[in-house]
Protein backbone atom coordinates (compact mmCIF):
# COMPACT_ATOMS: atom_id res chain seq x y z
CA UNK A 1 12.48 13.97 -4.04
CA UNK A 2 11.65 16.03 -7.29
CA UNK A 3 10.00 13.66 -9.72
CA UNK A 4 9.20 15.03 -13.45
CA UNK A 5 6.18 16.46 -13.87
CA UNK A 6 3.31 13.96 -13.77
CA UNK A 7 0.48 14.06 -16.69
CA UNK A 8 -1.94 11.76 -17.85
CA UNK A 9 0.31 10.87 -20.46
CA UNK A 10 2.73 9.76 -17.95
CA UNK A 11 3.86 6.68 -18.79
CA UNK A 12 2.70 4.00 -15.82
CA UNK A 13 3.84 1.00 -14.45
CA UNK A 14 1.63 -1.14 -11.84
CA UNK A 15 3.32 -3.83 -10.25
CA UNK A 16 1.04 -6.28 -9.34
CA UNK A 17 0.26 -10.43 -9.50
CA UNK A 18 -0.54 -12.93 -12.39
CA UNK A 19 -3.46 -13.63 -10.68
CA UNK A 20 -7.04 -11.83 -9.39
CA UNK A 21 -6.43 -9.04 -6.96
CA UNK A 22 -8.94 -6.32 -5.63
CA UNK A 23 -6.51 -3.27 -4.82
CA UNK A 24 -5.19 -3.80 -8.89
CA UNK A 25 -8.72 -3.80 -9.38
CA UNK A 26 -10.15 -0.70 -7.51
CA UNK A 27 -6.48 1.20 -8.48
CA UNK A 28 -6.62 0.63 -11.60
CA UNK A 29 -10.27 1.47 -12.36
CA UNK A 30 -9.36 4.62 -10.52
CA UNK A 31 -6.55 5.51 -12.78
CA UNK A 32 -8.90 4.60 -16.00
CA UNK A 33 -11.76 6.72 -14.74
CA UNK A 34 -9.12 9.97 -13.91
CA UNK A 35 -8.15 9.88 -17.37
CA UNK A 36 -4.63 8.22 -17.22
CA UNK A 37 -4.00 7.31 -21.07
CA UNK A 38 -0.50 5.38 -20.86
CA UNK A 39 -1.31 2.10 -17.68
CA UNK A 40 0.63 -1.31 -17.89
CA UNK A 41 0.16 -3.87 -15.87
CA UNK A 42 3.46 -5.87 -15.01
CA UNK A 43 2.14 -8.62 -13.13
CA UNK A 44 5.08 -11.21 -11.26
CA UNK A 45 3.64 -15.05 -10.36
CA UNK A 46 1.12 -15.67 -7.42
CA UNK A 47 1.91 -18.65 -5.04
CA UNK A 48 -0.65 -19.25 -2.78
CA UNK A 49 0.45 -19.24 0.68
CA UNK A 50 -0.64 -21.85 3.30
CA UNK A 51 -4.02 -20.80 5.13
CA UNK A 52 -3.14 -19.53 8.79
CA UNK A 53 -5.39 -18.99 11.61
CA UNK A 54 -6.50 -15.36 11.49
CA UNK A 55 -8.64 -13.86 14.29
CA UNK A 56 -9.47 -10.17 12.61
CA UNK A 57 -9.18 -9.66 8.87
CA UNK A 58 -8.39 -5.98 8.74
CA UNK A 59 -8.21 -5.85 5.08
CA UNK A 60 -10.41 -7.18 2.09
CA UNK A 61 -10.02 -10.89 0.60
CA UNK A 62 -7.51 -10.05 -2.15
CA UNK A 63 -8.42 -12.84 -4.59
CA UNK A 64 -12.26 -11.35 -4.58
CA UNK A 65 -11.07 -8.51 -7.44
CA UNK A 66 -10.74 -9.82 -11.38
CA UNK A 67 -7.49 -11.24 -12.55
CA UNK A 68 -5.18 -8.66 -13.94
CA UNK A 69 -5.69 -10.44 -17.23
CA UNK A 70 -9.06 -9.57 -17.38
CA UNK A 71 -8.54 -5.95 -16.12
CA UNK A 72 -6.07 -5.38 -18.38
CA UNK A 73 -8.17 -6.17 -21.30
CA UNK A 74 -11.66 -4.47 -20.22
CA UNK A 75 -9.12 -1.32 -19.76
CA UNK A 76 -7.30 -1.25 -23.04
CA UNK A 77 -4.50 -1.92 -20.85
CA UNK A 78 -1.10 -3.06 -22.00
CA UNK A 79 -0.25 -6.42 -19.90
CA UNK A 80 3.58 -7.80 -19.24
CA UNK A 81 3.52 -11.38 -17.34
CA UNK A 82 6.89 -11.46 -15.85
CA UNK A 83 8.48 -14.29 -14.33
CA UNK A 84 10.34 -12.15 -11.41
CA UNK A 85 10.08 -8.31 -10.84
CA UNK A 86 13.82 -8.23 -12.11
CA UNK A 87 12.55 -9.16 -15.60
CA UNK A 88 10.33 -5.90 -15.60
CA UNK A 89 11.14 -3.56 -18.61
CA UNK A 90 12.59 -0.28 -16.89
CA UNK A 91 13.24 1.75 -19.52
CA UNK A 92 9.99 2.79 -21.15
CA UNK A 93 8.36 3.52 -17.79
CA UNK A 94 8.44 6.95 -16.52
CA UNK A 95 6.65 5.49 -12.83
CA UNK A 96 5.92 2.59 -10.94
CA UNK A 97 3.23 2.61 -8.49
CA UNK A 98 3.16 -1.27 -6.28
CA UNK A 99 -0.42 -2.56 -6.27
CA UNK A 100 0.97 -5.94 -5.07
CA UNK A 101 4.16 -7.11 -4.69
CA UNK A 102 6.78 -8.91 -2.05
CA UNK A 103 10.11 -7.65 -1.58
CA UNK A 104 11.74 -6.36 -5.11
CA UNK A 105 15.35 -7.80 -5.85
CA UNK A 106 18.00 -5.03 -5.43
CA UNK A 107 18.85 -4.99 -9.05
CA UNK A 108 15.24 -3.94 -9.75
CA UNK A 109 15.49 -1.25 -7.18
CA UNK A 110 18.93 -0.11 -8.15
CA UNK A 111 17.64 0.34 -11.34
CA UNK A 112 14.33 2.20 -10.76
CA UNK A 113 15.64 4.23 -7.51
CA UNK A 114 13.24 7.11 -7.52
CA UNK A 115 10.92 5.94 -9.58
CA UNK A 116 8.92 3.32 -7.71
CA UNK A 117 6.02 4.30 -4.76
CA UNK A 118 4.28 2.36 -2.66
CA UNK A 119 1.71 3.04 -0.73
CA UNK A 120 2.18 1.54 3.05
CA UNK A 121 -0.75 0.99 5.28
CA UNK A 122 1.41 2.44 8.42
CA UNK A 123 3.13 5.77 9.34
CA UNK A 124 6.94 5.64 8.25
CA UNK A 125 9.12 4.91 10.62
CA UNK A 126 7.18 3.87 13.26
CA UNK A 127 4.96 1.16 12.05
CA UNK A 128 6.94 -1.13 9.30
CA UNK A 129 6.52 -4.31 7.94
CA UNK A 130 3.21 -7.09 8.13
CA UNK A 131 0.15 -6.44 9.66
CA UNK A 132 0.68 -2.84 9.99
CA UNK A 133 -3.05 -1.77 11.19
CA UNK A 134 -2.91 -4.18 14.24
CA UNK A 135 0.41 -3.17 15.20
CA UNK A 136 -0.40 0.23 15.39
CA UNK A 137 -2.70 -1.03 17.33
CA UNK A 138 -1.64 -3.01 19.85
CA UNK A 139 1.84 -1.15 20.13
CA UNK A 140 -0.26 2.48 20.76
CA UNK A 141 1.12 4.09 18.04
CA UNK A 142 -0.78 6.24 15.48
CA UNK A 143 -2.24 4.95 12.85
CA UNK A 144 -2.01 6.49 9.19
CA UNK A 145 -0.84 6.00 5.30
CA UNK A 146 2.32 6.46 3.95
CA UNK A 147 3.38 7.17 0.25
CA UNK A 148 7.30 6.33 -0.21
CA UNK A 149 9.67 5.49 -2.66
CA UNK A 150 11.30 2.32 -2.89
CA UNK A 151 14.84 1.19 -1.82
CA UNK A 152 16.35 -2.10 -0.36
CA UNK A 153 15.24 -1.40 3.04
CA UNK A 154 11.59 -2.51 3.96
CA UNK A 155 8.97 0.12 4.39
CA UNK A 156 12.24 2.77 3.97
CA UNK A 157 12.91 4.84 1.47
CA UNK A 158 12.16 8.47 1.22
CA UNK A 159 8.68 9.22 2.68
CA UNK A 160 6.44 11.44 0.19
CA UNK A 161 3.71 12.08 2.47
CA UNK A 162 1.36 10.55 5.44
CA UNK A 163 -2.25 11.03 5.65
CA UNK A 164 -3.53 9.91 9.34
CA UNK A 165 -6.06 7.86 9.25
CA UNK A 166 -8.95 9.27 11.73
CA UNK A 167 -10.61 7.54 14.79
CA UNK A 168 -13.98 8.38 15.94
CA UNK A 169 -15.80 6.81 19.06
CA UNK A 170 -18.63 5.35 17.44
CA UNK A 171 -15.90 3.41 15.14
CA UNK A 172 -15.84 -0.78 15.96
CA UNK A 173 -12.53 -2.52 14.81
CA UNK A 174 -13.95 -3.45 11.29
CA UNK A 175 -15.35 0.94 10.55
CA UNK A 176 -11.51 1.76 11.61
CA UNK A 177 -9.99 -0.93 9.48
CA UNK A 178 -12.52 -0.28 6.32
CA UNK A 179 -11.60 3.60 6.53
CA UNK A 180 -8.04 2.81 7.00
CA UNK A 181 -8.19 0.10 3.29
CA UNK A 182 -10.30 3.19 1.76
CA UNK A 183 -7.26 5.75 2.38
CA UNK A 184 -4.78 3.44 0.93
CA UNK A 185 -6.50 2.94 -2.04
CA UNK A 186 -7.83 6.92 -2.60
CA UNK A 187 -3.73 7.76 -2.25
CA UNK A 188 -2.76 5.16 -4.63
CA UNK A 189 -5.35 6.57 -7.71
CA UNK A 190 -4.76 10.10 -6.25
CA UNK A 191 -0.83 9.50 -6.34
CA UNK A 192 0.22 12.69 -8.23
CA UNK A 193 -1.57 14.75 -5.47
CA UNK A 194 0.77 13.46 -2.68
CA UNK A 195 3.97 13.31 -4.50
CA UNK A 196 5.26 17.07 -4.06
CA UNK A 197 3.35 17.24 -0.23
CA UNK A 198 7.03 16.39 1.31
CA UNK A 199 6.02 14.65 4.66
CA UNK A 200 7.31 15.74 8.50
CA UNK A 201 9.24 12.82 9.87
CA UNK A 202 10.93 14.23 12.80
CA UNK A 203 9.09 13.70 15.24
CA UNK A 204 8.40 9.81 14.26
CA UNK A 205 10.74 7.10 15.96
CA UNK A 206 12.75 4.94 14.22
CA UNK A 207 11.13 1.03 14.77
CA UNK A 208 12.20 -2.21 13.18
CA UNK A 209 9.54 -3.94 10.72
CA UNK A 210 7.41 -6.34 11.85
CA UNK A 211 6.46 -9.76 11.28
CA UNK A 212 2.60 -11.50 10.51
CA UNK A 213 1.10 -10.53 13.86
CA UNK A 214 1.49 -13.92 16.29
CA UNK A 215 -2.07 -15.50 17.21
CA UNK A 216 -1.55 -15.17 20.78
CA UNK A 217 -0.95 -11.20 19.76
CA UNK A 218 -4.17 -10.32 18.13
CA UNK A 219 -6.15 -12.33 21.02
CA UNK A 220 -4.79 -8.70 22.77
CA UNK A 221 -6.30 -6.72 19.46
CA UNK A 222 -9.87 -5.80 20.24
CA UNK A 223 -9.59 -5.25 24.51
CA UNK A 224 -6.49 -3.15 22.63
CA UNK A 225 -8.81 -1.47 20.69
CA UNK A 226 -10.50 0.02 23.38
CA UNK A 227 -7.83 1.65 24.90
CA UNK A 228 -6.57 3.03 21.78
CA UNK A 229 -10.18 4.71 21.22
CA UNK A 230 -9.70 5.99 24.32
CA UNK A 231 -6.64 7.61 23.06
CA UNK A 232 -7.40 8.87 20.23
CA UNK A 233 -10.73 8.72 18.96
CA UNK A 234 -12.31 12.21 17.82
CA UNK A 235 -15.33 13.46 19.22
CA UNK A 236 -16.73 14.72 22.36
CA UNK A 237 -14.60 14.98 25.44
């Protein structure tokens, strides 16, 4: 994909919630503190989900960060409150980066094709969908970040580039999972760095997207862990 040339006068769009999120938080401090003059927050409406029985939390509570409200305003920010991501102003935004979002509509995406990245906590293809770190996981696969465009397709689109996330044997579940969150969030703020780095996807399979990882599933996460250390942790042999 060749995007226009990205300054800090690019004009940005964060898609994110009406509500108080951490990686809007920490992404768009980052984007404030690397000198990016022209940020808008479009935020869509938060409904709370029902609490489930989790038995690892591999990523940070969410609702910990300040409200996008708040952010906005401490930033000099401009805030839209949208009542669906199809309602989002497309015109006036030269990029949209997703800091939170569910699936967009297709006339959002239709009308922003190109424009809109998102950062996935998986390697495209092979690990798609929920729960992406534990898959990886539990499936053997390799575990890494990937910057893509948008299209109707979950976790599709046309891969920008994949950092791998690395493994060493002293890690425990939560070190892995922590440096894995970190990655996501440094190629978010660090976006313009990764966009022209076209990423290798041949060798990669081609897997469906996943589903919330079942209960009785992560009960097989941490003896899974092991193995996968075993596998592919650096360090001495």
């Amino acid at each position: 994909m060749s995007l226009a040339p990205i300054t800090k006068q690019t004009k940005l769009g964060i898609i994110s919630y009406d509500y108080q999120h951490l990686k809007t938080e920490q992404v768009m401090l980052g984007l404030h503190a690397r000198g990016f003059e022209s940020l808008t927050l479009y935020t869509l409406p938060f409904a709370p989900r029902a609490e489930r029985e989790i038995l690892f939390q591999h990523r940070p509570d969410m609702s910990t960060g300040a409200h996008t409200r708040a952010l906005a305003g401490a930033l000099g920010a401009q805030f839209v409150a949208c009542a669906g991501a199809d309602q989002i102003p497309t015109d006036d935004v030269d990029l949209f980066l997703v800091a939170g979002a569910g699936i967009l509509p297709a006339s959002f995406v239709s009308a922003t094709r190109g424009r809109v990245i998102n950062i996935h906590p998986g390697i495209i293809p092979l690990v798609r969908g929920l729960d992406a770190f534990k898959w990886a996981i539990v499936d053997g696969m390799p575990m890494g970040v990937t910057m893509h465009t948008i299209d109707e397709e979950a976790d599709a689109g046309e891969v920008l580039s994949i950092v791998e996330t690395p493994l060493f044997e002293t890690d425990t579940l939560e070190s892995f999972a922590q440096r894995h969150y970190e990655i996501e969030i440094m190629m978010t703020v660090n976006f313009d760095e990764f966009v022209s780095s076209a990423a290798d996807q041949a060798s990669y399979e081609v897997r469906p997207a996943r589903m919330r990882m079942p209960l009785a599933v992560q009960e097989q996460l941490r003896p899974a862990f092991e193995d996968y250390k075993a596998r592919f942790a650096a360090g001495p042999k």
